[in-house]
Each structure stands twice: as C-alpha cells, then as structure tokens.
Protein backbone atom coordinates (compact mmCIF):
# COMPACT_ATOMS: atom_id res chain seq x y z
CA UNK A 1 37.01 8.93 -22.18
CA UNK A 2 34.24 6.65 -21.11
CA UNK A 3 35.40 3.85 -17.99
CA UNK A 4 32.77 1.40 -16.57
CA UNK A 5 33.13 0.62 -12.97
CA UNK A 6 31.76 -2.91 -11.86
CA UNK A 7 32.72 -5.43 -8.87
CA UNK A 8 30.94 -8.45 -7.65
CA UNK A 9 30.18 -10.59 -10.89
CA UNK A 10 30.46 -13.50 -8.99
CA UNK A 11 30.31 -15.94 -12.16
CA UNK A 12 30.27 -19.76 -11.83
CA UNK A 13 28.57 -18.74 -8.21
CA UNK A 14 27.17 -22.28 -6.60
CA UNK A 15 25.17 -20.74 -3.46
CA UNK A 16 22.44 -18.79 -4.74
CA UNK A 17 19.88 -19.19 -1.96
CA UNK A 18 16.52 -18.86 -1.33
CA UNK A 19 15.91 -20.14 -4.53
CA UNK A 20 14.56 -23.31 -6.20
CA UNK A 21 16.42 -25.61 -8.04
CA UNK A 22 15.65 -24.25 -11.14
CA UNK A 23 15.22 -20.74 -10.58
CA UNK A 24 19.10 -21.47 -8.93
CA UNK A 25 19.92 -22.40 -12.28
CA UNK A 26 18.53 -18.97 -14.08
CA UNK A 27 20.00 -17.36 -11.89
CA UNK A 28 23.22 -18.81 -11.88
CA UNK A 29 23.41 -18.30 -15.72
CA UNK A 30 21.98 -14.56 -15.80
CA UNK A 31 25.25 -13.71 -13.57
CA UNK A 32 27.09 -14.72 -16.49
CA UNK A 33 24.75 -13.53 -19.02
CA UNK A 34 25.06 -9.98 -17.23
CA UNK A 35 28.74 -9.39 -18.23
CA UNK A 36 28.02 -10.30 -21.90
CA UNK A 37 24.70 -7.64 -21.40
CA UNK A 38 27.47 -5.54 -19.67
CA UNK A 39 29.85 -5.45 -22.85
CA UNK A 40 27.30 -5.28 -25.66
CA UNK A 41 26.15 -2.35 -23.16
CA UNK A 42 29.88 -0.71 -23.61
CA UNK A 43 30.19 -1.27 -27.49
CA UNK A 44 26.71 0.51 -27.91
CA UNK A 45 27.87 3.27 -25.69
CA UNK A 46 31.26 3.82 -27.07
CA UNK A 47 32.89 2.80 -23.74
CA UNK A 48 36.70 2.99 -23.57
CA UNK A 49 37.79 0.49 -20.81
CA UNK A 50 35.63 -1.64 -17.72
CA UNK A 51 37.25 -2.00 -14.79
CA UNK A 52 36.50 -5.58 -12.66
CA UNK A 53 36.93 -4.75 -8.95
CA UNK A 54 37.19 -8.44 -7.97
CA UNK A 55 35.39 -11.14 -7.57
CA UNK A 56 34.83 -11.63 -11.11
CA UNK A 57 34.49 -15.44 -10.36
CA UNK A 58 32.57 -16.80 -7.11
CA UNK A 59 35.32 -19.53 -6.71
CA UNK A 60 39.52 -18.91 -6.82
CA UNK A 61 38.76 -22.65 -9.61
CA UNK A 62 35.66 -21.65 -11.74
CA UNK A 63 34.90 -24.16 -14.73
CA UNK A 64 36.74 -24.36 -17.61
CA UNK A 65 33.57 -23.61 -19.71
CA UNK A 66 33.02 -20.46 -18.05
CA UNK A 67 36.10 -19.46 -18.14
CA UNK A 68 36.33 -19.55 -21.84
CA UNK A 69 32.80 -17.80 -22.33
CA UNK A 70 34.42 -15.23 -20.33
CA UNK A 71 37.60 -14.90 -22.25
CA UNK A 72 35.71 -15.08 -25.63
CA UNK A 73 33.86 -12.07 -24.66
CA UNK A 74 36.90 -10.17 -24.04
CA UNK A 75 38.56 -10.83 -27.41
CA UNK A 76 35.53 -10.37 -28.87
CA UNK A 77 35.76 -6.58 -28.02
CA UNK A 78 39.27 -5.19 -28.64
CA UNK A 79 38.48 -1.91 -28.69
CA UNK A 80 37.60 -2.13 -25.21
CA UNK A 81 40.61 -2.07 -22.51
CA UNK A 82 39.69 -4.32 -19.55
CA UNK A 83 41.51 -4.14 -16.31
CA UNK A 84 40.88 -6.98 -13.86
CA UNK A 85 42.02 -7.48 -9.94
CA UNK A 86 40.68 -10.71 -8.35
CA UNK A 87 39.01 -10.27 -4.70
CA UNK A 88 38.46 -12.76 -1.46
CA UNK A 89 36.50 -14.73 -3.67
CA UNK A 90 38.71 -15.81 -6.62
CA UNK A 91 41.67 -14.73 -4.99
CA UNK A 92 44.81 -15.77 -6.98
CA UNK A 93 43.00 -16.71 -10.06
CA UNK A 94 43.52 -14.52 -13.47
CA UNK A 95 41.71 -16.05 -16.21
CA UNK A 96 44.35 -14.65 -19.41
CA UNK A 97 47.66 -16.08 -19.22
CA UNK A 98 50.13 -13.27 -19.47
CA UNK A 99 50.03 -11.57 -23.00
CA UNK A 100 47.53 -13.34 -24.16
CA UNK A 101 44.74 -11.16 -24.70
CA UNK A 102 46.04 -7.12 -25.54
CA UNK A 103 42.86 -6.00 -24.19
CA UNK A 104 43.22 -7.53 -21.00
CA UNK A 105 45.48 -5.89 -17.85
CA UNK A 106 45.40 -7.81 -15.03
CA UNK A 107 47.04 -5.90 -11.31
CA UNK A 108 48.82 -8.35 -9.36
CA UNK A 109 49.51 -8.04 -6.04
CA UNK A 110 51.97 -5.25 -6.09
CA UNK A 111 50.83 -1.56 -7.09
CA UNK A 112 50.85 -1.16 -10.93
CA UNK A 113 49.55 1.55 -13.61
CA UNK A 114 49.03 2.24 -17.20
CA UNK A 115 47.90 5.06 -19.10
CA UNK A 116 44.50 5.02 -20.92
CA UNK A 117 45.48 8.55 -22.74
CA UNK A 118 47.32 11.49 -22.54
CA UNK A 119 44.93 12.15 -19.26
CA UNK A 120 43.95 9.01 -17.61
CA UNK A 121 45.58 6.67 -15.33
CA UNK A 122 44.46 2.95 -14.38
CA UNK A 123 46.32 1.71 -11.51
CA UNK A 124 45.50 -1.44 -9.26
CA UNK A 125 46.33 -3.73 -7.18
CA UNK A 126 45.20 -7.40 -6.10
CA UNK A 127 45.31 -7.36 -2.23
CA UNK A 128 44.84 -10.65 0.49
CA UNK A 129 43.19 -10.18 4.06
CA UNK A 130 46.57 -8.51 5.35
CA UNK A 131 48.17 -5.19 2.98
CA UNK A 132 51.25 -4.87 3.13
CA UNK A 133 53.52 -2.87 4.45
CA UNK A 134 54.58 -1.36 1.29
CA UNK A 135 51.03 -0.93 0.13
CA UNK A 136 50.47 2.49 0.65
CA UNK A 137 53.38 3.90 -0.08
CA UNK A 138 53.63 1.97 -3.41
CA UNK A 139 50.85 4.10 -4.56
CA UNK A 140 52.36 6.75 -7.53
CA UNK A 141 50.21 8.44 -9.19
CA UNK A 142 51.33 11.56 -11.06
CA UNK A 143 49.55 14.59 -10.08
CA UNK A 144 48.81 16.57 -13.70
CA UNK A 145 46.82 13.06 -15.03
CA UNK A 146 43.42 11.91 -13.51
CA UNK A 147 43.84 8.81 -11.64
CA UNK A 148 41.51 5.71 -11.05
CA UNK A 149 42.88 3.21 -8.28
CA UNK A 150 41.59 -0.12 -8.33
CA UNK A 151 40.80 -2.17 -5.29
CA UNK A 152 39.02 -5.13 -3.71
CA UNK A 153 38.99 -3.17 0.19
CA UNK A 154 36.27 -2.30 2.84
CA UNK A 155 37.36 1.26 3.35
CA UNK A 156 37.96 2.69 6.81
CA UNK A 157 36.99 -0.82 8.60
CA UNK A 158 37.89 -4.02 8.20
CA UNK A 159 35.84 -7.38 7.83
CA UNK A 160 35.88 -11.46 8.04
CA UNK A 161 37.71 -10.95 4.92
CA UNK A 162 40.39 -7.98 4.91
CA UNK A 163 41.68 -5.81 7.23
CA UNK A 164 40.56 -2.77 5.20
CA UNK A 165 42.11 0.59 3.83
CA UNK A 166 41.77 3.75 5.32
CA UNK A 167 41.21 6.66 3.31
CA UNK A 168 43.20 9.18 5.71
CA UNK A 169 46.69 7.19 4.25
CA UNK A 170 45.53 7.40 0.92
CA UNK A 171 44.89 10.82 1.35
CA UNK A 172 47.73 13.08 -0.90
CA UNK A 173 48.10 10.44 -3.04
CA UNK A 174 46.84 11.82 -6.19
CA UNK A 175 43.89 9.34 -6.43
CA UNK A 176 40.74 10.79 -8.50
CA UNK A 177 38.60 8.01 -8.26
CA UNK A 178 38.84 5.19 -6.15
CA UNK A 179 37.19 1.93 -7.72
CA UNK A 180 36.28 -0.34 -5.23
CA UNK A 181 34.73 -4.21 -5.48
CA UNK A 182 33.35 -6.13 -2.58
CA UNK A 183 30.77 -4.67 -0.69
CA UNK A 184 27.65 -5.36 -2.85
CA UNK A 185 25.72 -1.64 -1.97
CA UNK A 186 26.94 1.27 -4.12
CA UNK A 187 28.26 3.83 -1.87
CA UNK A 188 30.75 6.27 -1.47
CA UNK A 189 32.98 9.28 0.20
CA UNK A 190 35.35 11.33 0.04
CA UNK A 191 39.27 10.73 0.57
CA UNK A 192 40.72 14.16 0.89
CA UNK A 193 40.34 17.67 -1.25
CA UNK A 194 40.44 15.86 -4.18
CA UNK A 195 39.85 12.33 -4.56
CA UNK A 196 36.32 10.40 -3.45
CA UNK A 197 35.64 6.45 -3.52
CA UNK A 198 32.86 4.60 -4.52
CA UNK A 199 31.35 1.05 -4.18
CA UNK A 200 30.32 -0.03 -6.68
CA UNK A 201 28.49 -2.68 -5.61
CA UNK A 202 27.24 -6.15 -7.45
CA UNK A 203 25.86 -6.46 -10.99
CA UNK A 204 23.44 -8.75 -9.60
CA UNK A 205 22.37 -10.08 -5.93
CA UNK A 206 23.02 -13.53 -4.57
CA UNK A 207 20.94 -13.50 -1.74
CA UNK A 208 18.60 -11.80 0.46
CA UNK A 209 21.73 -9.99 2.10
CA UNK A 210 21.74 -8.43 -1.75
CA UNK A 211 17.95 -6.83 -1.65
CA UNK A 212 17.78 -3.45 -3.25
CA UNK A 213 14.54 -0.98 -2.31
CA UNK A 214 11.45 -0.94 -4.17
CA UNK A 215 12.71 0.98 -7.67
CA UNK A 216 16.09 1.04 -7.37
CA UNK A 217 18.05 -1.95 -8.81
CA UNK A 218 21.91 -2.82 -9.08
CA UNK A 219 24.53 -1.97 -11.51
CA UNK A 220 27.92 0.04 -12.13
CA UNK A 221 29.25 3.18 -12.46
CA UNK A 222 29.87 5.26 -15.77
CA UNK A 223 32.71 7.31 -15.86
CA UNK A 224 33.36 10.41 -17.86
CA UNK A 225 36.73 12.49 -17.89
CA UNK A 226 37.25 15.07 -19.78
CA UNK A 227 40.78 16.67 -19.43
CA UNK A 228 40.61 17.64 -14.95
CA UNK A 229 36.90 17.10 -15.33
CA UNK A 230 35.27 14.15 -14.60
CA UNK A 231 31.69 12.85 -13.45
CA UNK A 232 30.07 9.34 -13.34
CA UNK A 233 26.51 8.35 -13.20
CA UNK A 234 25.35 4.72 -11.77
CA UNK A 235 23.46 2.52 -13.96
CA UNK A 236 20.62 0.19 -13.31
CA UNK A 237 21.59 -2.90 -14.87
CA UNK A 238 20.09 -6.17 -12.62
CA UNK A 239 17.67 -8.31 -13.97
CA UNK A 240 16.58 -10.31 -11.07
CA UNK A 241 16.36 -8.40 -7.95
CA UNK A 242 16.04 -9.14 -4.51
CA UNK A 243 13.11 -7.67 -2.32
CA UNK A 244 12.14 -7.21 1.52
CA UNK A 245 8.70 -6.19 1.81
CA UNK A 246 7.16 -5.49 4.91
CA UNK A 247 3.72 -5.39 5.40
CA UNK A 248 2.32 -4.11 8.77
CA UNK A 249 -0.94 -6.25 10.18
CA UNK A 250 -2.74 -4.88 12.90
CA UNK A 251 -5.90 -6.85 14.35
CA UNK A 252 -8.29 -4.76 12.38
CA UNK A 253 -7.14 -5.82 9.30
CA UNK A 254 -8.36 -8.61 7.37
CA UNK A 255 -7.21 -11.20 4.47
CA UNK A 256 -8.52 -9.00 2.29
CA UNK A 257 -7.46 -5.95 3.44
CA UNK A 258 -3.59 -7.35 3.62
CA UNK A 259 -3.74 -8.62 0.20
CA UNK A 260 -4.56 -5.13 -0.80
CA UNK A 261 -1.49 -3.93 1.10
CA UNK A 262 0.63 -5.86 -1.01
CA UNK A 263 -1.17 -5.53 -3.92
CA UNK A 264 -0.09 -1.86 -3.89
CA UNK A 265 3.64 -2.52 -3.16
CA UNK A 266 4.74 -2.40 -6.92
CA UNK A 267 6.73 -5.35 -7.42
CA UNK A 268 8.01 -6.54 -11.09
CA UNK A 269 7.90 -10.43 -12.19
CA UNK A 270 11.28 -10.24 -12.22
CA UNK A 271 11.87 -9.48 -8.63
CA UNK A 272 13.09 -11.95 -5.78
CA UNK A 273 10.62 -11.17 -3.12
CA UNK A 274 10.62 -11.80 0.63
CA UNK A 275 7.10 -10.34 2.13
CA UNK A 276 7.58 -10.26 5.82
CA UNK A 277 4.63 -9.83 7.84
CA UNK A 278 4.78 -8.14 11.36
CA UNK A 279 2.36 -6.83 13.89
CA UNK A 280 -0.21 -8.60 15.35
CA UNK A 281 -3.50 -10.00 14.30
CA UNK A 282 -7.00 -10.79 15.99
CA UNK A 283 -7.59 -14.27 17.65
CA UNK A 284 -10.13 -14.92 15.49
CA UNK A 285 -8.33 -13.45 12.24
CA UNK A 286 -4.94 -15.42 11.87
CA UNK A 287 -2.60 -14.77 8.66
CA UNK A 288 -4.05 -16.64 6.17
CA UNK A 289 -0.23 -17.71 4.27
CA UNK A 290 -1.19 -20.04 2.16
CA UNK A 291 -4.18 -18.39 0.27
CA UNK A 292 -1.95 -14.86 0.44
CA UNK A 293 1.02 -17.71 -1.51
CA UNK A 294 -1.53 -18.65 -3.92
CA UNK A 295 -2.96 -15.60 -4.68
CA UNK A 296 0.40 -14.21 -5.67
CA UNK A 297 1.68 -17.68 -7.22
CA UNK A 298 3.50 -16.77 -10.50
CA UNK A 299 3.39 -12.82 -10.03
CA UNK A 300 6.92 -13.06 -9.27
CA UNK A 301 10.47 -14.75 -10.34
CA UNK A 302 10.37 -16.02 -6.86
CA UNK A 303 8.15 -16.00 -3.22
CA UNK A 304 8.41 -16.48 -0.03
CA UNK A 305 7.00 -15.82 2.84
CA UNK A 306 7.79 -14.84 7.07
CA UNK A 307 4.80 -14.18 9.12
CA UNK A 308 6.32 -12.66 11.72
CA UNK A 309 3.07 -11.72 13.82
CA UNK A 310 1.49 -12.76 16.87
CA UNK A 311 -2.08 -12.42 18.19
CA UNK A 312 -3.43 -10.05 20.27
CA UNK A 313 -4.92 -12.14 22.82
CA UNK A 314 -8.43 -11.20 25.12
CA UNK A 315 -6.51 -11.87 28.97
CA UNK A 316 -9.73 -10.56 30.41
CA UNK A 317 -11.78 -13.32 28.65
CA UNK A 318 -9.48 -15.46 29.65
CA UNK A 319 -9.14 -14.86 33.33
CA UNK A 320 -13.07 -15.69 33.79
CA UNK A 321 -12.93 -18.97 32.24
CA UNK A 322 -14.20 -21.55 34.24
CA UNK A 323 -12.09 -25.23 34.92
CA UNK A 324 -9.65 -23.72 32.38
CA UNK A 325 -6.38 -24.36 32.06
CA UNK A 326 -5.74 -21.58 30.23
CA UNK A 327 -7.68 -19.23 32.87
CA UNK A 328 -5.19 -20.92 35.87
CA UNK A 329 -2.23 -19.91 33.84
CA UNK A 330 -3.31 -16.44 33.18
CA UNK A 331 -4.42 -15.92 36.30
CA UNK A 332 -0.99 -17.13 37.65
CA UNK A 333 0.72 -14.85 35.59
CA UNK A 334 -1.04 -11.52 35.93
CA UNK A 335 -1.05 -11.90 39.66
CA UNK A 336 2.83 -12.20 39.49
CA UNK A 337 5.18 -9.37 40.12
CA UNK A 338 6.35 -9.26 36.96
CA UNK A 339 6.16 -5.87 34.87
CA UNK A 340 2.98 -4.96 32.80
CA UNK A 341 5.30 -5.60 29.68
CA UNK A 342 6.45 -9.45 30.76
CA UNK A 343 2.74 -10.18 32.25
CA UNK A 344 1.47 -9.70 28.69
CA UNK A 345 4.60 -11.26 26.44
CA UNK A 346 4.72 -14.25 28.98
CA UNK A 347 1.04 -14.76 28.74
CA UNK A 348 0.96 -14.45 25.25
CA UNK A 349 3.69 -16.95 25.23
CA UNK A 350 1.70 -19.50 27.23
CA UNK A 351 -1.35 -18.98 25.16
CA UNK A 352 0.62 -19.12 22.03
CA UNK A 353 1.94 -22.57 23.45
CA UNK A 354 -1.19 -23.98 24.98
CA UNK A 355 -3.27 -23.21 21.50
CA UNK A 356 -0.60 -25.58 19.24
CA UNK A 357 0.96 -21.85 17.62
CA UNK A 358 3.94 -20.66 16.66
CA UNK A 359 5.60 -18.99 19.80
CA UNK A 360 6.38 -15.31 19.19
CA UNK A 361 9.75 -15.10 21.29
C-alpha cells in the first residue's frame, strides 16, 4: 500500500510576494500545476491514496475555474483514493459535494475513518482555532490495523491560528502515522512507543518565510505499509524555490572578489533568491549592488537584493581633520564616557549620516 502525504497546496493563492507581476502569475499557476505533477506522479508510481492535510485552497472561496481543474483531476484518477481536510486557510470549504466523486473522502469536523485494506486505516478530522472537547477522545483507532490520522494542527504549541494538539493526549491512541498540514517545513517526532508525526510541509513556497537550504527543495511524504511494517521517504517535488543566501563582506574584499563568492553558491534558474550581504566594507570600497544585479540579471527565476553592511570607518583620520565637521563630532564622541562598543557604533552612525548613507542601526 502506497499513501502520499502532502499539506499546503495553497491553490488560487493571491499573495505571492517578493515577486513581479508576472513571475506572481507563474507562480501562482505552478501551485496549481504542482497537484496535477503530483497525481501524474502517483499514477506512474502505482500510488494507492494522497492525503491533503489542509489548505488545499489559499482562500475558504477559491474560483470556480480552479475549482473545477481541481475536481477534474480527481475524477480523472479513480484508482486513486483521495482524502481531504480543509485548514485555517480554506476553512469550511470542500470542493465535492457529498457523493459526488467515489474517489474523494472528505473529514469533517468530527473524528471519522475508513479502511484503505484489510491493514490500513485513514482517519481525519477538519479542526477550527479551538478543538473540542470531544476531540481527543473521539479518536478510535483499532489497535491490530495501521493507522494514519489526519490533521491541520501545530503539535505541542499553539499559534495565531490554532490552539494546537499535544502529542502526550494522543499518546495510546493507536495512531501510526500522524499526517499533519500547516507548518510549511517537513518535520517530525515521536508521539509515544508507537506512533510518530510528521509535517509535511508545502508542495511549493509562497514567500521568503518558505526558503529551503541550498539542495534541498520541498515536497511530500511517501508512505509504504506492508502488513505492521511501514516506512516513508520525503520527496523533492518544488519547482520554484525560495533562497537566503548570505554572503559575508569584510573590507578586504572587493567587487570582484564578492561576485566570486556568489558565483560559487550553486543556485539553479529556477530558484527564488534573496542574497543578503552582511559585514562591513572599506570606505573606499562600497557594495557595488547594482553591477552585482546586473551581473546576475536572468541567472535566476527571480533577484533581489539586502546589503546589509556598513563601513569600517578610519576614526583616527578623522579626529585630525582640520575645520571639520566631521572631526568635531568624532572628537565629541570618543571623548564621551560612553563604552568602546557605543563610541564606535555611534560614530559610525554620525559618519554614516553626515556622508548621505544608509544608517546601519
């Protein structure tokens, strides 16, 4: 028995940031495009049943043509079971009205199962911000038969968004595998001598908050069970990723010398990337941001760029100026009784100020 685990689809999905109107546009249909990828990806690999952790839809109202592209894709593959809970996102919506598709089982917002097999057990259950207080013990599983339990939960904390589940009351509970949506990072645990949970994060970023490291990229979880055995794998499945690259500058290094610093980061065109510069850089040798933005123009889906540096600045050349405002001010400042630590950060300040710069605060 092969499951997919997946959360986070986030189709119809209006605030992609960071991007341009256009790229917001490719990347608006790609998170779409990634669930058809996702099922071709299951009929190819034999794949019994996907389970969507929530937030299937970015919106509890997505468009009508969405929602049909959607729905076609599911009754285009009835060999495939799909079980669906909605999360904070599209809370309350279910895109199948009730029998509609055979394929399709959709957990409302009390505790419900079905059996895959003679082995496996899908249960689920759509929650709000506040469980309730039947919630845990609603939970049956029979103990002989492995059991998946679907959810849209932080586990053991709560957010902005739900109060969360705790995995020492779902302990004894007979729970194999606990399939959870929301928080876009695959992770995972353990919920007592038998059971585990796992996150498995989004199919595809929305935003910076979404950035993956350098060769890893996002995806689901395969699941195999085989009679009390079971193991699952995660799959990289994203197509456009988000990046964070920092690159250190110190005030010995040059243009040149930084572009080779990023030159070596290996980055794909595909990839979302956010270099952020930090350190700090010679007087004389500012971060030259718009020749490193051209240089790099069309390497990537997407660019941008924080310099996040500040210069190193000579005080002692300063101090001996002559009828210089700057030299006053230093002078001012050093003779203060301020630490060593504030006498250079508010000097640098000033400097940074009376030169036209960016302040470094």
């Amino acid at each position: 028995m092969k499951i997919i685990h997946c959360a986070d689809i986030h189709i119809d999905v209006k605030d992609v940031r960071g991007l341009g109107a256009e790229e917001r546009k490719i990347k608006r249909n790609q998170l779409i495009q990634n669930f058809f990828d996702l099922i071709a990806y299951a009929k190819t690999n034999e794949v019994d049943a996907i389970l969507l952790c929530g937030d299937v839809f970015d919106v509890p109202s997505p468009s009508k043509n969405s929602v049909n592209l959607f729905k076609k894709a599911i009754l285009g593959a009835p060999n495939i079971k799909f079980f669906y809970i909605y999360g904070n996102h599209d809370e309350g919506f279910c895109p199948f009205s009730e029998g509609e598709a055979e394929n399709f089982v959709y957990f409302k917002d009390k505790f419900a199962k079905v059996d895959l097999d003679d082995n496996v057990t899908v249960g689920g259950v759509s929650t709000t911000r506040y469980l309730q207080n039947s919630f845990y013990y609603s939970i049956d599983f029979d103990k002989d038969r492995f059991n998946i339990f679907m959810l849209h939960q932080p586990i053991n904390a709560g957010d902005d968004y739900f109060s969360g589940v705790y995995a020492k009351d779902l302990a004894g509970k007979n729970i194999d595998y606990l399939a959870l949506g929301h928080i876009h990072q695959k992770n995972g645990g353990k919920i007592d001598g038998r059971g585990i949970f796992q996150y498995s994060g989004c199919l595809e970023g929305k935003s910076f908050n979404d950035a993956v490291k350098l060769g890893e990229k996002k995806g689901f979880y395969l699941i195999e069970a085989k009679g009390k055995n079971f193991r699952f794998d995660f799959i990289p499945f994203s197509k456009y990723d988000y990046r964070k690259v920092e690159i250190l500058v110190t005030p010995e290094t040059d243009h040149f010398a930084i572009m080779k610093k990023v030159e070596e980061v290996k980055l794909s065109k595909t990839d979302i990337v956010r270099l952020i510069f930090k350190g700090k850089h010679a007087e004389d040798n500012p971060l030259q941001v718009e020749l490193i933005r051209q240089n790099l123009f069309g390497k990537f889906f997407h660019l941008e760029i924080l310099d996040e540096t500040s210069t190193l600045f000579d005080f002692e050349s300063y101090k001996s100026e002559v009828l210089s405002l700057k030299s006053e001010f230093i002078n001012e400042v050093f003779a203060s009784t301020l630490s060593d630590y504030e006498k250079e950060k508010v000097a640098t300040i000033g400097l940074e100020a009376l030169k036209g710069e960016d302040i470094s605060l």
